[in-house]
Structure formats: structure tokens, C-alpha cells
Protein backbone atom coordinates (compact mmCIF):
# COMPACT_ATOMS: atom_id res chain seq x y z
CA UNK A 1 0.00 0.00 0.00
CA UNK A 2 1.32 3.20 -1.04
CA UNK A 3 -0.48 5.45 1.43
CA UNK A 4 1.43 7.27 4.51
CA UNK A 5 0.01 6.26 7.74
CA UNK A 6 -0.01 8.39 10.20
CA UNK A 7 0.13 7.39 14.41
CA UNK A 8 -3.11 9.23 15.86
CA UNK A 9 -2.31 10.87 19.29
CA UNK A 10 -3.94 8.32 22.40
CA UNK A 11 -3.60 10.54 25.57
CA UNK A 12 -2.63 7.78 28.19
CA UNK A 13 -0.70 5.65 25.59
CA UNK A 14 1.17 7.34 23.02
CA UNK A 15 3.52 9.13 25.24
CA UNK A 16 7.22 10.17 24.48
CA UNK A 17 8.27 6.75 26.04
CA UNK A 18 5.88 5.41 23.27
CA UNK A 19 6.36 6.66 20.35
CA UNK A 20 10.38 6.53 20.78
CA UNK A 21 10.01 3.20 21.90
CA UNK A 22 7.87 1.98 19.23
CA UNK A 23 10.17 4.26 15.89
CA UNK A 24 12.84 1.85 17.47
CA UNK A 25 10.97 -1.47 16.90
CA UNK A 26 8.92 -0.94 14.14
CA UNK A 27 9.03 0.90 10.62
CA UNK A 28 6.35 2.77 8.59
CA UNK A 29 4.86 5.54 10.80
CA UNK A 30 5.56 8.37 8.63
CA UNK A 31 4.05 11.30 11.09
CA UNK A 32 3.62 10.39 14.90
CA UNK A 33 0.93 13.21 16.04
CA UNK A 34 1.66 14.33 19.79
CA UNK A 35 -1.05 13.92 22.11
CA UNK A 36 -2.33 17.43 22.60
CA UNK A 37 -1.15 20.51 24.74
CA UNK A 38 -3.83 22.58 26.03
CA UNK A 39 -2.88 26.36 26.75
CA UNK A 40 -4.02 28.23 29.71
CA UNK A 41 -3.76 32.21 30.38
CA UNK A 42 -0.95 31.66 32.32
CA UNK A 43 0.44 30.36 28.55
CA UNK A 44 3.00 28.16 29.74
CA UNK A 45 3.65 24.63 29.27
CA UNK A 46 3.28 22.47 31.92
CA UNK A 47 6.32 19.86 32.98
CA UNK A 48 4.35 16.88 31.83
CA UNK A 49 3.66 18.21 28.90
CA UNK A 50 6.92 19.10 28.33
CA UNK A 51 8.16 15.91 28.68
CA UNK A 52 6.14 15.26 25.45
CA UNK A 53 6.31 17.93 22.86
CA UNK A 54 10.57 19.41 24.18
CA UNK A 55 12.15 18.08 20.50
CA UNK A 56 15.01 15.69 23.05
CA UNK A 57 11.63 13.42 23.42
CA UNK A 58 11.17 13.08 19.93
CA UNK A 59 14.39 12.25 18.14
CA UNK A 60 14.51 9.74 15.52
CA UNK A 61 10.88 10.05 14.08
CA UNK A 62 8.67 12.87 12.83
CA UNK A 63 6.28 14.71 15.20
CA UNK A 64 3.51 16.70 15.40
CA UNK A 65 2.32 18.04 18.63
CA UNK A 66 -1.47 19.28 18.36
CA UNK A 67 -3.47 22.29 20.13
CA UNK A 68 -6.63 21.95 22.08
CA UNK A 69 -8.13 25.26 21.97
CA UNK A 70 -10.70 27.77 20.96
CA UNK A 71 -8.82 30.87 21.21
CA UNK A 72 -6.51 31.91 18.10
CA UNK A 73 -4.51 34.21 20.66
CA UNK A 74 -3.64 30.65 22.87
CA UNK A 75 -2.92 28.59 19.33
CA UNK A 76 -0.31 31.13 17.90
CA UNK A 77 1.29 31.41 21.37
CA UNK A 78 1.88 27.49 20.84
CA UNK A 79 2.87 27.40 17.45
CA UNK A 80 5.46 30.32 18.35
CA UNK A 81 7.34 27.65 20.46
CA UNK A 82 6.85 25.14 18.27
CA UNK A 83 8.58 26.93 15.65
CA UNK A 84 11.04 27.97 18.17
CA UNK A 85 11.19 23.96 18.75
CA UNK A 86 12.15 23.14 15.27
CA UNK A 87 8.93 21.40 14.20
CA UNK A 88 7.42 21.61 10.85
CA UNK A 89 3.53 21.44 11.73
CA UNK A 90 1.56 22.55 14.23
CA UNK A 91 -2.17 20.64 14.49
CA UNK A 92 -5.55 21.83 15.37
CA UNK A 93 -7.57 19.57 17.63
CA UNK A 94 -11.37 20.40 16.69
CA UNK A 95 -12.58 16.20 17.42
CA UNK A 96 -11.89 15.61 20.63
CA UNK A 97 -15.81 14.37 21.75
CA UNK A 98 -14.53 14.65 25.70
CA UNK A 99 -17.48 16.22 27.21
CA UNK A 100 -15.28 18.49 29.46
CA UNK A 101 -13.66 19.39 26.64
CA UNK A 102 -16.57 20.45 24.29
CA UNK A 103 -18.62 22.20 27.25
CA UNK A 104 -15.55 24.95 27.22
CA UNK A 105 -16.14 25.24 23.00
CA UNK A 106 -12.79 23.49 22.64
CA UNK A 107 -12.20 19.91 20.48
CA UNK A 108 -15.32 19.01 18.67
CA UNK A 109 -17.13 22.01 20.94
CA UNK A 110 -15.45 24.02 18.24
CA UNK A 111 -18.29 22.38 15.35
CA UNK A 112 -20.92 24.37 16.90
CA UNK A 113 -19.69 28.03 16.25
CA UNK A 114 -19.13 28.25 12.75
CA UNK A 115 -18.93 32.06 12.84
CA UNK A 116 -16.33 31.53 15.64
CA UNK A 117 -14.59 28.60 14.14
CA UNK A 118 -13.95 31.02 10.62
CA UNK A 119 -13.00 33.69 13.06
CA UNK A 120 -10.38 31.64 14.74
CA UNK A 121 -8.99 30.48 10.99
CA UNK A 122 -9.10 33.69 9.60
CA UNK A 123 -6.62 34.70 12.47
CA UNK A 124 -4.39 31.33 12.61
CA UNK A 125 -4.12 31.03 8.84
CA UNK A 126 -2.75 34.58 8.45
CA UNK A 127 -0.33 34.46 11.25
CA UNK A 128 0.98 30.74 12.35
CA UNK A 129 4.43 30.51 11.70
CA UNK A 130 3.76 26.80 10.98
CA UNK A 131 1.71 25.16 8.75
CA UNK A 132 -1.74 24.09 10.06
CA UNK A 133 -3.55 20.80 10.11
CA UNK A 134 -6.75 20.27 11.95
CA UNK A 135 -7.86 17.20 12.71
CA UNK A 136 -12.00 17.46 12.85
CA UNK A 137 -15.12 15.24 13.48
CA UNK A 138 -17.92 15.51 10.73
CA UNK A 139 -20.67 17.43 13.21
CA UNK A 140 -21.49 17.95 16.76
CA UNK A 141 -24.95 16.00 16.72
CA UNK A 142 -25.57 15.37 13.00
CA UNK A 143 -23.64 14.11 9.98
CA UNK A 144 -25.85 16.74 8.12
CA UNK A 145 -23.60 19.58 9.83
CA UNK A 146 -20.74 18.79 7.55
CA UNK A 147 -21.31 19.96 4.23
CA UNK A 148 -21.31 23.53 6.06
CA UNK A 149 -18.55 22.36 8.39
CA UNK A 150 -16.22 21.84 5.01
CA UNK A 151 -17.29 24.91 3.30
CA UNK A 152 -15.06 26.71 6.46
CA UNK A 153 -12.34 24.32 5.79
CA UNK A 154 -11.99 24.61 1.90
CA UNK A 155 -11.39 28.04 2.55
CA UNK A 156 -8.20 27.89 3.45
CA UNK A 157 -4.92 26.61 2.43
CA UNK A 158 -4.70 24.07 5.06
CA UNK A 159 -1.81 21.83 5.32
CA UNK A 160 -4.08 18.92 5.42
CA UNK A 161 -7.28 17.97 6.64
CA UNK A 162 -7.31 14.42 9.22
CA UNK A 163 -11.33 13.40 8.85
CA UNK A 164 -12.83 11.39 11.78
CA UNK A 165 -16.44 10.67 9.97
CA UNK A 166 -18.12 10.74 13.26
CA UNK A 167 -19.97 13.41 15.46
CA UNK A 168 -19.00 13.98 18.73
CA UNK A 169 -22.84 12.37 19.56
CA UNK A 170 -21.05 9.03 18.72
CA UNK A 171 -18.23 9.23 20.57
CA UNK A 172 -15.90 6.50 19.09
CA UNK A 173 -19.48 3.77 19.15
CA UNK A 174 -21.31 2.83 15.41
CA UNK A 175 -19.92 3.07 12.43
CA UNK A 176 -17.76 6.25 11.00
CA UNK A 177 -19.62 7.44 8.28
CA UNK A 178 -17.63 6.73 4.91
CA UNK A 179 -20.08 8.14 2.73
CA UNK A 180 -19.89 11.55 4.27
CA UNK A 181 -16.01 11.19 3.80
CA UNK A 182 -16.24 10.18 0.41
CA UNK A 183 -18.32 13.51 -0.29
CA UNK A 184 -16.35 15.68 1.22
CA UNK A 185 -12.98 13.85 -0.39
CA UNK A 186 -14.81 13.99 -4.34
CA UNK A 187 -15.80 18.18 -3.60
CA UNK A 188 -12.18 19.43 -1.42
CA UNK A 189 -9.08 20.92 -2.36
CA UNK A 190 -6.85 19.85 0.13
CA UNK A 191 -5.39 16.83 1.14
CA UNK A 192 -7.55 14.53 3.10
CA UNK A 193 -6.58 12.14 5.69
CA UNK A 194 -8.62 9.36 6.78
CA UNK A 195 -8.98 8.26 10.45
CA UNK A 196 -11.62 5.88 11.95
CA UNK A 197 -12.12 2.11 12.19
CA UNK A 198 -8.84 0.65 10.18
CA UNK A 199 -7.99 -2.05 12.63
CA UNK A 200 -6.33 -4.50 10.39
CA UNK A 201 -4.00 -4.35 7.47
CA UNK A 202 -6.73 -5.71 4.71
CA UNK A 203 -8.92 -2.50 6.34
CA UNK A 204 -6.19 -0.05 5.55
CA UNK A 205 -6.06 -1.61 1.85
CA UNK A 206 -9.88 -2.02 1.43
CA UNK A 207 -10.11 1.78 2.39
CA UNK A 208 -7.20 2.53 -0.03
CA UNK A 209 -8.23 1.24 -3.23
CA UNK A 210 -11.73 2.65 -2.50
CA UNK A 211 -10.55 6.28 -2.14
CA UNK A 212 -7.96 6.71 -4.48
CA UNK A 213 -7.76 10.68 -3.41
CA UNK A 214 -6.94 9.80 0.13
CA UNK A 215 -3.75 11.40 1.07
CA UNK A 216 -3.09 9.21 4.08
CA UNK A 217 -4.54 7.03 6.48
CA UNK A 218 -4.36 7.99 10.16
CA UNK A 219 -4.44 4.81 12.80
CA UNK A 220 -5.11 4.80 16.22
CA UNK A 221 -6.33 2.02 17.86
CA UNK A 222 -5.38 -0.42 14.99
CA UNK A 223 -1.74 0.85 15.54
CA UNK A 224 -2.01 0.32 18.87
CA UNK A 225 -3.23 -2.70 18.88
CA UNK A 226 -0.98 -4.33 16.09
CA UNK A 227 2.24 -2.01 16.23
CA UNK A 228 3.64 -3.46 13.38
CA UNK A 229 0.76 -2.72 11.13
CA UNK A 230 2.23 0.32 9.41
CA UNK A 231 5.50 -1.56 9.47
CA UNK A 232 3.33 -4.53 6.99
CA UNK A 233 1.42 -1.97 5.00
CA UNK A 234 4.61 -0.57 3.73
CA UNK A 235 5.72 -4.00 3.31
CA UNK A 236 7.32 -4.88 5.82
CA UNK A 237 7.28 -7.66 7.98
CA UNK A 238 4.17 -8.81 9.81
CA UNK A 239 3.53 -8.70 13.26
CA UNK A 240 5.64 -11.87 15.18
CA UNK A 241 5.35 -12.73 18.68
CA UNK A 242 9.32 -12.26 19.39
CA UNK A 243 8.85 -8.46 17.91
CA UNK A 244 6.00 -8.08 20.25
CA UNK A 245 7.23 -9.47 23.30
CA UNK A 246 10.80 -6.99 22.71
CA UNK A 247 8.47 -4.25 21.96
CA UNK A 248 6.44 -5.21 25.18
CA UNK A 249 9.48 -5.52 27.29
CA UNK A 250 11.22 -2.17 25.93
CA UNK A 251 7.77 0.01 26.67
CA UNK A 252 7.58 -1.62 30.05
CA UNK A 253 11.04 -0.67 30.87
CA UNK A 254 11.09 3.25 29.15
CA UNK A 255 7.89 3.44 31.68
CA UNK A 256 9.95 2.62 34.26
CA UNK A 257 12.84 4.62 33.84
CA UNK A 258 10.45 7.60 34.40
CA UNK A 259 7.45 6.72 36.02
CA UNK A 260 6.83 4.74 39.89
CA UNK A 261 5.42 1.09 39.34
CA UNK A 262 1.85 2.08 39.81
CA UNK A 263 2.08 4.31 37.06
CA UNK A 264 3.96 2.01 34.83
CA UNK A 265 1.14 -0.60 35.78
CA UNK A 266 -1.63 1.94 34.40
CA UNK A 267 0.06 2.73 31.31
CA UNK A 268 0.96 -1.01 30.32
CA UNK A 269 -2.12 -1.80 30.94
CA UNK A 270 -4.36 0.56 29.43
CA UNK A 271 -1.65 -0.62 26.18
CA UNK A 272 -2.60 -4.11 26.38
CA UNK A 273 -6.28 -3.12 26.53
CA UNK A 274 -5.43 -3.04 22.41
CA UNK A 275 -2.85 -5.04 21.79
CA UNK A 276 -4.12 -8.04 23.18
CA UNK A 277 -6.22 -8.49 20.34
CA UNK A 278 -3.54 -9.12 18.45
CA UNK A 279 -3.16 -12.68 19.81
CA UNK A 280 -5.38 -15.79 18.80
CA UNK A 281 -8.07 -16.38 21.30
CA UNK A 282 -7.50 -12.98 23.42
CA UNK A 283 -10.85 -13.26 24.71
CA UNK A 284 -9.66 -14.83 28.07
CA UNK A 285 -6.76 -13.10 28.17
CA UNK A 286 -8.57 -9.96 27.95
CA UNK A 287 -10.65 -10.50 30.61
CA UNK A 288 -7.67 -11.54 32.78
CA UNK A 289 -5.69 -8.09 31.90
CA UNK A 290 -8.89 -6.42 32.82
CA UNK A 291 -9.37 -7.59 36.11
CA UNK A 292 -5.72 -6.98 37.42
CA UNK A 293 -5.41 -4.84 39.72
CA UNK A 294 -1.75 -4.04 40.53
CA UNK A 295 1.68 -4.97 38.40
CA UNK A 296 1.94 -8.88 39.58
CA UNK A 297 -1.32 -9.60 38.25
CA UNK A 298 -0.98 -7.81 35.40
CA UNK A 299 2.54 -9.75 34.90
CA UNK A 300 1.06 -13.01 35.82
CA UNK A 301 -1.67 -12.01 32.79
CA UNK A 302 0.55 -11.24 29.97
CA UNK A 303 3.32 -13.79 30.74
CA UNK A 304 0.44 -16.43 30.50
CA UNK A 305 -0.40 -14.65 26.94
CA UNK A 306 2.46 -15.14 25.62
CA UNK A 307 3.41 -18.50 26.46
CA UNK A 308 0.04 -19.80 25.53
CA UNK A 309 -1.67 -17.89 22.70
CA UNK A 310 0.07 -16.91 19.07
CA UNK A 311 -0.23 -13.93 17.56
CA UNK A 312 -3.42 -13.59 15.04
CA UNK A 313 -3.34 -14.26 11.56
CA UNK A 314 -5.05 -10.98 11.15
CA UNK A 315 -3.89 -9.33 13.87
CA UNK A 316 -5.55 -5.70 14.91
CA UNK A 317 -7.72 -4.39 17.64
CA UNK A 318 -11.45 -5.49 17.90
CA UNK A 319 -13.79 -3.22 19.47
């Protein structure tokens, strides 16, 4: 397949320790997207989020951190750094269905001010020292919101455009709407990226040949789940249990170089929440990994997945 995929931004999982880890042990990732920083009026960066957007977390791969806001003023203060930073991107968060989130106007909140959304572009577009990308859901309550939603984002020059064909009334459950995408892919100018649902490798090349105008694919919890799935799309090898296991091992231990063992046990586990789907038969295991409750049960759990299940032949994440 001759698409770039893209590594959505998982807050909880794709951390520094993450995505450094996982550039190490597996190829094809040709953008990892930075789980976003959300400015305040005090318009600093906080220490953890330094620790994932300062550029000596994120050597070896491309990154792109992303901006949760609704205020241009708070976006170009970000962007400033960024460039400052040495990126080449700066992102727009306006999907994130989080009701916290959308109650303050921010993520997907964003969808229902058109006049304020244009207001905020007309500002960013002329003044970011970065290119923008903005990485949207297709409505707040209805798919129907979206034709109006893209007539905003066609616009402007955008560096690309990531579609997530769901409203933020869906959250991630039903289907993402492919039709709508495939509108507004036939009617746009700019380069559209597809995220939503591509959870194994024949997904990623169904969803390929069918929209020959996609510009990339975006994958989140299919990535997650196999990590070597971009790694086989650009034909490279498949996902092994030895690769897993050293990837497992390596993630477990960058956790624990930084983090106390409660925290390590939290972010391991919320990992395997994915990537045991990988494995043949995962429904036990899964239920095992669920139900532990501190880091020896959680070992006891995977070390019993991987001496007694193989990996999938299609390996990916099921719902």
C-alpha cells in the first residue's frame, strides 16, 4: 500500500516513552501526532507536557504536537514555540468528543460556532508561523452539519485535513460514516486524511483502493493494537510474537525509567487493553488483563499470553 500512515495521538498511551520506543521497533509511521497541549492564560507549558512535545523526546521520528483550543490568541502562542522547537507542523484539535472538553467550546465544541470557528482560521491562517492541520469530526450532533462544516475548511490553504467521519454524539461507538467522507474527499481541495475504524491491514487496503484521493490514512487504535501494522502496510514484515514481546518488554522498561510502578502498571495496561487483540483467542486473556489490579497480576496475565496464545493471523484491535 502506497499510502502514509499516520500514528493518531492516544492521551494515556502514546507518550514520548511510546512513540520513541515503538520508531525503534517498528518501521512505517511516517508522522507520529503528539497527544495534545492545552494552553491556559498563564500560557506556559506544563512539565508533563513538556516531557512530550521538548524536541530531546522526539528524536529519531517525525512529530507533530497538536493544540486543544478555541482561542486563536492561545494557538499562535503554541505554534510560536513550536517553531522555536524546530517542528514543521503545528495541528488543530477540533474532534476531541470529551465532554469536558466540548462544554468549554474546545475539540469538537469548536463544530458548533461556525462564525467563531472562521474567526479563529481567519486569524491562525494569516499568522501561524507553521503550517496548520486540523484534525475534525464531521458534526457535533448530526452528519448533516458537515457539508457547512467543510465549506469553512476549503477556505483555506490548510496543510491537510485528518477526517474522523463521526460526530461527537457518537463518541468512538457505530460506524464512521464513509459516505460523508467520500463527499467531502470527491468536492475538497486539500489533502484529506482518513482516520476511523482501520484495525487490520486488509482495512487499511480495502479503504485505499476505494478512495484513491486519500492522502493518508491515520491509525489509532489499529496501531495500537498491532504495532507493526504500518510496518506490513509498507511492506514490511508482519507482526511476530518475538517483535512483540521486545516491543512489550522495551515500553515496560522506558515506563519505568520515568514513572513509579503504579504508574507504569496503568500505562501497560491501558496498552494491552489493544494489543491483546492481536493474539489468537485474546478473549480470556482480555478478561484476565482487565481484572488486574496491581503490576503482579498484570505480569502473571501477559506472561500467560504469551506463552500460551500466538499472535493472530489478522492481527488488529477489535472493538
Amino acid at each position: 500500500m502506497h499510502l502514509p500512515v499516520y500514528f493518531a495521538p492516544l492521551e494515556g498511551v502514546t507518550d514520548a516513552a511510546f512513540r520513541r520506543v515503538h520508531s525503534e521497533h517498528f518501521t512505517g509511521v511516517h508522522k507520529y501526532f503528539i497527544p495534545f497541549v492545552s494552553p491556559t492564560q498563564d500560557l506556559v507549558f506544563t512539565p508533563r507536557e513538556k516531557r512530550n512535545i521538548l524536541p530531546e523526546y522526539n528524536q529519531g521520528y517525525t512529530a507533530v504536537p497538536q493544540v486543544l483550543t478555541r482561542k486563536a490568541d492561545h494557538f499562535l502562542w503554541a505554534a510560536n514555540h513550536f517553531a522555536d522547537m524546530g517542528y514543521g507542523e503545528v495541528n488543530l484539535n477540533a474532534g476531541c468528543p470529551s465532554g469536558t472538553v466540548t462544554a468549554k467550546g474546545k475539540g469538537s465544541g469548536m463544530l458548533t460556532d461556525i462564525p467563531g470557528l472562521e474567526r479563529f482560521l481567519d486569524e491562525v491562517m494569516a499568522k501561524s508561523p507553521l503550517p496548520v492541520s486540523v484534525k475534525t469530526r464531521i458534526g457535533f450532533t448530526s452528519p448533516a452539519e458537515f457539508e457547512r462544516i467543510m465549506e469553512v475548511y476549503n477556505q483555506y490553504p490548510l496543510h491537510e485535513l485528518i477526517i474522523h467521519p463521526r460526530t461527537r454524539s457518537q463518541q468512538y461507538e457505530g460506524r464512521a460514516n464513509k459516505f460523508i467522507y467520500r463527499d467531502a474527499l470527491a468536492a475538497s481541495p486539500l489533502r484529506i486524511v482518513y482516520n476511523g475504524d482501520l484495525f487490520t491491514a486488509e482495512d487499511c487496503r480495502r479503504h485505499a483502493e476505494e478512495n484513491e484521493k486519500t492522502a493518508a490514512l491515520m491509525l489509532g487504535r489499529g496501531l495500537i493494537g498491532n504495532p507493526a501494522l504500518a510496518q506490513e502496510l509498507s511492506g514490511g514484515e508482519r507482526l511476530t510474537k518475538e517483535a512483540f514481546i521486545s516491543f512489550h518488554d522495551a515500553l515496560m522498561q522506558a515506563h519505568a525509567d520515568f514513572h513509579p510502578r503504579n504508574v507504569v502498571f496503568g500505562r501497560m495496561k491501558e496498552f494491552m487493553k489493544y494489543a491483546v487483540c492481536s493474539f489468537e483467542d485474546f478473549d480470556k486473556p482480555r478478561k484476565k488483563l482487565r481484572k488486574a489490579a496491581n503490576m503482579d497480576m498484570y505480569l502473571d496475565a501477559v506472561h500467560r499470553l504469551f506463552d500460551e496464545h500466538d499472535i493472530s493471523e489478522t492481527p488488529g484491535y477489535e472493538p
